[in-house]
Protein backbone atom coordinates (compact mmCIF):
# COMPACT_ATOMS: atom_id res chain seq x y z
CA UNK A 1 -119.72 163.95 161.39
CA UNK A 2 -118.18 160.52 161.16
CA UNK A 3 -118.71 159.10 157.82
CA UNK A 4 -118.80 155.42 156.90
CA UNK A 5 -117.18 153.28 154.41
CA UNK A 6 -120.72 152.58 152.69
CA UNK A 7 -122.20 154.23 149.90
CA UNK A 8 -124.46 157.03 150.36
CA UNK A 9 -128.70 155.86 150.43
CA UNK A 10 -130.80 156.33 147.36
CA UNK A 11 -132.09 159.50 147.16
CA UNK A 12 -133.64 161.82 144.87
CA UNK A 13 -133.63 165.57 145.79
CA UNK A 14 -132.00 168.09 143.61
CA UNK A 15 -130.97 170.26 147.30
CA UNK A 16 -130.42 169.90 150.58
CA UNK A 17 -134.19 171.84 150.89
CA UNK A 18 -135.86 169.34 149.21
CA UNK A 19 -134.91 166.46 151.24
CA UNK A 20 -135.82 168.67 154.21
CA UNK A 21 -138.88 168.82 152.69
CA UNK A 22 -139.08 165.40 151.67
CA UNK A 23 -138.31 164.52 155.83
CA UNK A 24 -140.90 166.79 156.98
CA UNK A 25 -143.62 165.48 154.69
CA UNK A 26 -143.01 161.51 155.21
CA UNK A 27 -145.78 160.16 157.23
CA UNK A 28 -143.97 156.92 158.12
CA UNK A 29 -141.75 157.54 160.90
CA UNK A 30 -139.14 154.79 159.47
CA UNK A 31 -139.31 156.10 156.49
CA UNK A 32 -138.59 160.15 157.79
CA UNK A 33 -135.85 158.94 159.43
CA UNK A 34 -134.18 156.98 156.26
CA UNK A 35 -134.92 160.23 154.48
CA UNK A 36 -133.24 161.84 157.09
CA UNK A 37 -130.32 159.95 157.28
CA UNK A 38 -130.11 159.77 153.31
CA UNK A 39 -130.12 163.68 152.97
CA UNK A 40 -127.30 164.26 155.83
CA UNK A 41 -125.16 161.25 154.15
CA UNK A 42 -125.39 163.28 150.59
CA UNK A 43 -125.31 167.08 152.30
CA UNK A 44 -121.71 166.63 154.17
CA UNK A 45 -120.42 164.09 151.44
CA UNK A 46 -120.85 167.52 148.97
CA UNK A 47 -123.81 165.66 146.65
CA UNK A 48 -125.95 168.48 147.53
CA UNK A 49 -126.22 172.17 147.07
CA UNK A 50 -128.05 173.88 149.74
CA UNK A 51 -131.82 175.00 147.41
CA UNK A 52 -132.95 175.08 143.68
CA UNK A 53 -135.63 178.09 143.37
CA UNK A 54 -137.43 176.28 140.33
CA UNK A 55 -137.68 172.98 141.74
CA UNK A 56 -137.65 173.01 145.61
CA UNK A 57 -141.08 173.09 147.07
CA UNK A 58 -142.67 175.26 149.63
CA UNK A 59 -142.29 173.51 153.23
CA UNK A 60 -145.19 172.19 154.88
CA UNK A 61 -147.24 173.59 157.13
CA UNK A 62 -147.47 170.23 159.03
CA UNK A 63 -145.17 167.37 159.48
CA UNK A 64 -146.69 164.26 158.04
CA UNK A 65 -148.14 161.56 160.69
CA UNK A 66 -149.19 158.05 160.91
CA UNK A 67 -152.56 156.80 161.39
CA UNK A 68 -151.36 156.64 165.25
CA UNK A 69 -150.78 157.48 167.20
CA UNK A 70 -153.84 159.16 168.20
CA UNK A 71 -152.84 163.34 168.71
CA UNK A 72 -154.59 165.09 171.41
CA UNK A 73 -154.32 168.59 172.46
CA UNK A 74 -151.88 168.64 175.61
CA UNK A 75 -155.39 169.13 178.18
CA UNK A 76 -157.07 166.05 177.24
CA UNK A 77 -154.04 163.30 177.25
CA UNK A 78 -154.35 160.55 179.39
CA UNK A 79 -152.72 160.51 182.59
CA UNK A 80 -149.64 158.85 182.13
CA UNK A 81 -149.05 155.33 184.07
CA UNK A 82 -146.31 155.79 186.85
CA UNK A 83 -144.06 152.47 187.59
CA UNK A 84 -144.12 149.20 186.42
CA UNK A 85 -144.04 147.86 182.89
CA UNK A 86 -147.29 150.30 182.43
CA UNK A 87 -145.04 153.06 183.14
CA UNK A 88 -141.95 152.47 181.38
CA UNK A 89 -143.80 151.49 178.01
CA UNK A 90 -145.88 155.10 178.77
CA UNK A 91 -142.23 157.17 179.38
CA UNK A 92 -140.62 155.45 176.62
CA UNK A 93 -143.75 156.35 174.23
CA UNK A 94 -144.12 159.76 175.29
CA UNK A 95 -140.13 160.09 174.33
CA UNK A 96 -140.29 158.63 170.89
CA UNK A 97 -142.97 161.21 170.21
CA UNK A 98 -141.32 164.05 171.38
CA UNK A 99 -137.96 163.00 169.11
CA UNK A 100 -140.16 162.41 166.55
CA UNK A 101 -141.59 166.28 166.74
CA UNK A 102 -137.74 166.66 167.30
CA UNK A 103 -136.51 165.77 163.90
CA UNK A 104 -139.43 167.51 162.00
CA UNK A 105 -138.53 170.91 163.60
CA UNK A 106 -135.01 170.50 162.70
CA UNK A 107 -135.45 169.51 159.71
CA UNK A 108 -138.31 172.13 159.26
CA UNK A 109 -136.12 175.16 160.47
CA UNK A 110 -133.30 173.42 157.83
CA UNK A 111 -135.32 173.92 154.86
CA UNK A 112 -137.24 176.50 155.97
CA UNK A 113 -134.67 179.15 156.49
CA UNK A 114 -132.08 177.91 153.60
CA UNK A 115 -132.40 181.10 152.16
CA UNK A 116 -131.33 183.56 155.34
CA UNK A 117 -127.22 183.83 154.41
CA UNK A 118 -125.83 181.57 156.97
CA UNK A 119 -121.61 179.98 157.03
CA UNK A 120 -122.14 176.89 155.82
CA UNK A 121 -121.02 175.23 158.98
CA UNK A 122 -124.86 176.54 160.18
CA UNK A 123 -126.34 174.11 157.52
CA UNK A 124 -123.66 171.35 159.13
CA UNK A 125 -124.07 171.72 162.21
CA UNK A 126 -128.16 171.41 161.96
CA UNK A 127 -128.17 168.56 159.73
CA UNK A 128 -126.18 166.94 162.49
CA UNK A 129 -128.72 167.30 164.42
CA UNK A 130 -131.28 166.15 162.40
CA UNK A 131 -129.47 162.75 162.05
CA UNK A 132 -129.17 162.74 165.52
CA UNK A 133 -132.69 163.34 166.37
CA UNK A 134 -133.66 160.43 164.12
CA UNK A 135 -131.28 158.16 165.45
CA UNK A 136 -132.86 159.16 169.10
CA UNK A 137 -136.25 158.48 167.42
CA UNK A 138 -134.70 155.07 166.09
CA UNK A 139 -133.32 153.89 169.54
CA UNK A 140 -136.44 154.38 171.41
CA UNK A 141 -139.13 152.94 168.92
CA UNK A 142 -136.41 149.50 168.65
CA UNK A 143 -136.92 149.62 172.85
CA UNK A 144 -140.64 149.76 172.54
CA UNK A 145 -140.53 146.80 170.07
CA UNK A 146 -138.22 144.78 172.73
CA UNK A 147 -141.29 145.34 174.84
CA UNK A 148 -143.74 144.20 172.13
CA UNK A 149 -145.03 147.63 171.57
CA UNK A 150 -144.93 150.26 169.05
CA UNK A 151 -144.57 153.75 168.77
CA UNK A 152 -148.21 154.59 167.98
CA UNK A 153 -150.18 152.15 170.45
CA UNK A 154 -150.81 155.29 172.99
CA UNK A 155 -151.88 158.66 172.56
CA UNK A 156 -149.92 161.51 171.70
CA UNK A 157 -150.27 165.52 172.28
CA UNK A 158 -149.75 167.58 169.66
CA UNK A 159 -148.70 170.82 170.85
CA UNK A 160 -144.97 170.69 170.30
CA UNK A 161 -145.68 171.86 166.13
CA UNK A 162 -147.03 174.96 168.11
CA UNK A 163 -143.26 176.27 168.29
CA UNK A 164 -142.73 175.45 164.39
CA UNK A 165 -145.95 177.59 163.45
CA UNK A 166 -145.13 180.35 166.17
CA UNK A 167 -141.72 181.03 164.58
CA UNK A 168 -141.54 180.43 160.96
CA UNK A 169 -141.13 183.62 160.28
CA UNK A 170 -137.84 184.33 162.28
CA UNK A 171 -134.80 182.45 162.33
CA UNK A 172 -133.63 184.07 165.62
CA UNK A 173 -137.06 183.09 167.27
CA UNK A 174 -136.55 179.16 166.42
CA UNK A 175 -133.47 179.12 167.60
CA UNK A 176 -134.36 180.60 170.85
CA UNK A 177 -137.40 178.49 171.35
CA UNK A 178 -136.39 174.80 169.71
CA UNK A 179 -132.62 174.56 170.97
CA UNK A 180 -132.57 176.78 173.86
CA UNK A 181 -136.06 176.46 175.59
CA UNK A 182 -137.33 173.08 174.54
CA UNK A 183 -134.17 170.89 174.18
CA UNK A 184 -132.30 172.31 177.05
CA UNK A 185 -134.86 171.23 179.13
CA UNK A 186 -134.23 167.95 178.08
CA UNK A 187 -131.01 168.62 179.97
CA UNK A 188 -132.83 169.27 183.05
CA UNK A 189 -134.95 166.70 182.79
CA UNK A 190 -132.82 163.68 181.64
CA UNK A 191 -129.96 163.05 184.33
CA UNK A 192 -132.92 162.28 186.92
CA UNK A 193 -134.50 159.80 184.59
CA UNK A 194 -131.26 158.30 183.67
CA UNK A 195 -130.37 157.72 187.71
CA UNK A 196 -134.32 156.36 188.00
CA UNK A 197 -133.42 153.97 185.54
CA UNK A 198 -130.16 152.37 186.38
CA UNK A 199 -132.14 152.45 190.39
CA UNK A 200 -134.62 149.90 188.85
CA UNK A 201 -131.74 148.06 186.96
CA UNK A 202 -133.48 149.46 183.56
CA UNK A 203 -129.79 149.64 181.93
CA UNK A 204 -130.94 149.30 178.45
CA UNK A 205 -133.53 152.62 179.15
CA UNK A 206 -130.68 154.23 180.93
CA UNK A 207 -127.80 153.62 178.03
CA UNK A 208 -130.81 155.38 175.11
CA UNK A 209 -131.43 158.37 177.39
CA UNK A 210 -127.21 158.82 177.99
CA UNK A 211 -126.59 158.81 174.72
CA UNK A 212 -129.97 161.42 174.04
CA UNK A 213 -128.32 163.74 177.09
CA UNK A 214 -124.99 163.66 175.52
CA UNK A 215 -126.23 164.82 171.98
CA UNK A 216 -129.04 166.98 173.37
CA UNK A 217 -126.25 168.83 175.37
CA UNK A 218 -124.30 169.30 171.82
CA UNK A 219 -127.69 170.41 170.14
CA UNK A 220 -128.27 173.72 172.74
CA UNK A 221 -124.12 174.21 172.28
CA UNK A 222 -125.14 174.90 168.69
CA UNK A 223 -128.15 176.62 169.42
CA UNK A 224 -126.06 179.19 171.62
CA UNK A 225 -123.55 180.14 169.06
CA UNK A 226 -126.08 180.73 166.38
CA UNK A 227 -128.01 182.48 168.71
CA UNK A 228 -125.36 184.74 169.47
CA UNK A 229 -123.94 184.94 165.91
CA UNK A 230 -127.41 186.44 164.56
CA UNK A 231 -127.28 188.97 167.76
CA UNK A 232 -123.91 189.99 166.75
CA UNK A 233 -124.81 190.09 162.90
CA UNK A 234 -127.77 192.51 163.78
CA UNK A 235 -126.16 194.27 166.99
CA UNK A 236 -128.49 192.89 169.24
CA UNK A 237 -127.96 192.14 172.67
CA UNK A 238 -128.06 188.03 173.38
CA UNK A 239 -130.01 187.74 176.70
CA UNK A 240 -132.59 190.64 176.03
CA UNK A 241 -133.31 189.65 172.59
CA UNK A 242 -133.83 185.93 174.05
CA UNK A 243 -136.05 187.32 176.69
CA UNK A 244 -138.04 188.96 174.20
CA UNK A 245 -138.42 186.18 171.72
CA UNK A 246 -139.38 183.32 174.52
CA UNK A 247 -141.75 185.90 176.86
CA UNK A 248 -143.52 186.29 172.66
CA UNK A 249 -143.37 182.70 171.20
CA UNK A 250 -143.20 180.51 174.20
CA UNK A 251 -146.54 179.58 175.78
CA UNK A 252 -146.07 178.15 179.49
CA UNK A 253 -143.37 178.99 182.34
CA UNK A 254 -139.70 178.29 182.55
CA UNK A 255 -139.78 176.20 185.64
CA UNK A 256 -136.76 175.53 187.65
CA UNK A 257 -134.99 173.24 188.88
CA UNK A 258 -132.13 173.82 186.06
CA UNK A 259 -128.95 171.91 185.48
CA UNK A 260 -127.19 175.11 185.69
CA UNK A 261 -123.91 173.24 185.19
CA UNK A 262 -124.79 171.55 181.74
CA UNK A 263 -126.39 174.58 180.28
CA UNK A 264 -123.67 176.65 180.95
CA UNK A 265 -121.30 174.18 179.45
CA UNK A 266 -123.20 174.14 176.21
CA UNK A 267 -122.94 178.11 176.33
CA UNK A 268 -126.62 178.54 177.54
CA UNK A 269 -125.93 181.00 181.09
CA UNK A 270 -127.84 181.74 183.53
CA UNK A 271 -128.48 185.15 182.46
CA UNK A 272 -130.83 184.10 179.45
CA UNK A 273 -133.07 181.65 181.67
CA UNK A 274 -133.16 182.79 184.83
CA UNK A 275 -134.80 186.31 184.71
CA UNK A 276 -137.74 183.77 182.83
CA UNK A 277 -138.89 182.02 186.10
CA UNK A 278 -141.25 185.04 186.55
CA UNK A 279 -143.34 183.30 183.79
CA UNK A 280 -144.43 181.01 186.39
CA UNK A 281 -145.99 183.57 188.32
């Protein structure tokens, strides 16, 4: 991580759980991600141990939310507008939310697994991602307000804390299901929006979702190796064990098409995804 000249943000957390914790539980979405930002700032700067049994609290068993938006299960959202201002504002929204579920599961799997003996570099590596995810977060509610709207003004679905609940028990399970089903999606999904949006001449949209590709492709990287660390620790297999763990904890298909190229280059091959299209059937 590249650190600034500034002093670190005010915070008050005796570990690095806590202000996972304290991230997870903030129902302002400003304020998560200043919470966010002020725990990685005083984890890699060395102002933080990693927990504190007598004084870190018990994660949450849901992130907290705003008034709005409004959460609906995933069957009764809205149809989303297509084209147009309508449609942009309803893509950009739909984004925000899912970085905002984004930073909550990193942040949850952070405090919530502090205590499995992990290199510290694990611990690194995923609080670099939670700053990332809050800086995506950042970046697209700013672009809403250049449109004079607001993260919150549409409805939202609220299945993506499904993954968080299905594997809080197992460290190897979040790791297959967060990094290397739902975010490396993200890689198959993003290049297309990114060429849809420099078509239109939507450059500002465009530049937000490069720079959310780019990370995202660094996110499943780490995913991968810590996947495959655990499998080695344990002498398990990597794809088998990954089949295993997304056929249990995964509900819905792994549909194709797949940016074959950018998963492989963040170490996810085709040998853990493919044999998974058969969910679709």
């Amino acid at each position: 991580m590249t650190q600034t000249k500034n002093t670190a943000p005010e915070l008050s957390v005796p570990s690095l759980k806590s202000g996972a914790h304290a991230v997870v539980s903030a129902a302002d979405p400003l304020e998560k991600s200043r919470i966010a930002y002020a725990t990685a700032q005083h984890w890699f700067s060395k102002g933080l141990g990693l927990h504190r049994a007598a004084l870190d609290p018990d994660m949450p068993d849901r992130p907290g939310r705003p008034e709005k938006p409004d959460l609906l299960p995933p069957r009764d959202m809205p149809k989303r507008a297509i084209g147009g201002k309508a449609g942009k504002i309803a893509l950009l929204h739909s984004l925000a939310h899912i970085e905002l579920n984004a930073v909550d599961l990193t942040w949850d799997m952070i405090g919530r697994f502090c205590r499995v003996p992990m290199p510290r570099s694990f611990f690194d590596d995923w609080v670099q991602v939670g700053l990332e995810e809050a800086k995506h977060f950042s970046m697209l509610a700013k672009h809403l307000n250049s449109l004079d709207h607001a993260y919150g003004d549409l409805p939202a679905h609220d299945g993506l804390w499904e993954a968080a609940q299905s594997t809080g028990h197992d460290l190897l399970a979040r790791l297959a299901i967060i990094p290397l089903v739902l975010e490396a999606r993200g890689l198959d999904i993003t290049p297309p929006m990114i060429a849809k949006a420099n078509a239109n001449g939507d450059h500002g949209t465009a530049r937000i979702l490069e720079t959310i590709y780019r990370d995202e492709k660094r996110h499943v990287a780490f995913g991968a190796k810590w996947f495959r660390f655990m499998c080695d620790r344990h002498r398990l297999k990597p794809d088998p064990k990954f089949h295993e763990l997304v056929r249990k904890h995964f509900r819905g298909p792994l549909k194709p098409p797949f940016n074959d190229r950018a998963r492989s280059e963040a170490g996810l091959t085709p040998g853990f995804y493919r044999p998974l299209i058969k969910l679709t059937g």
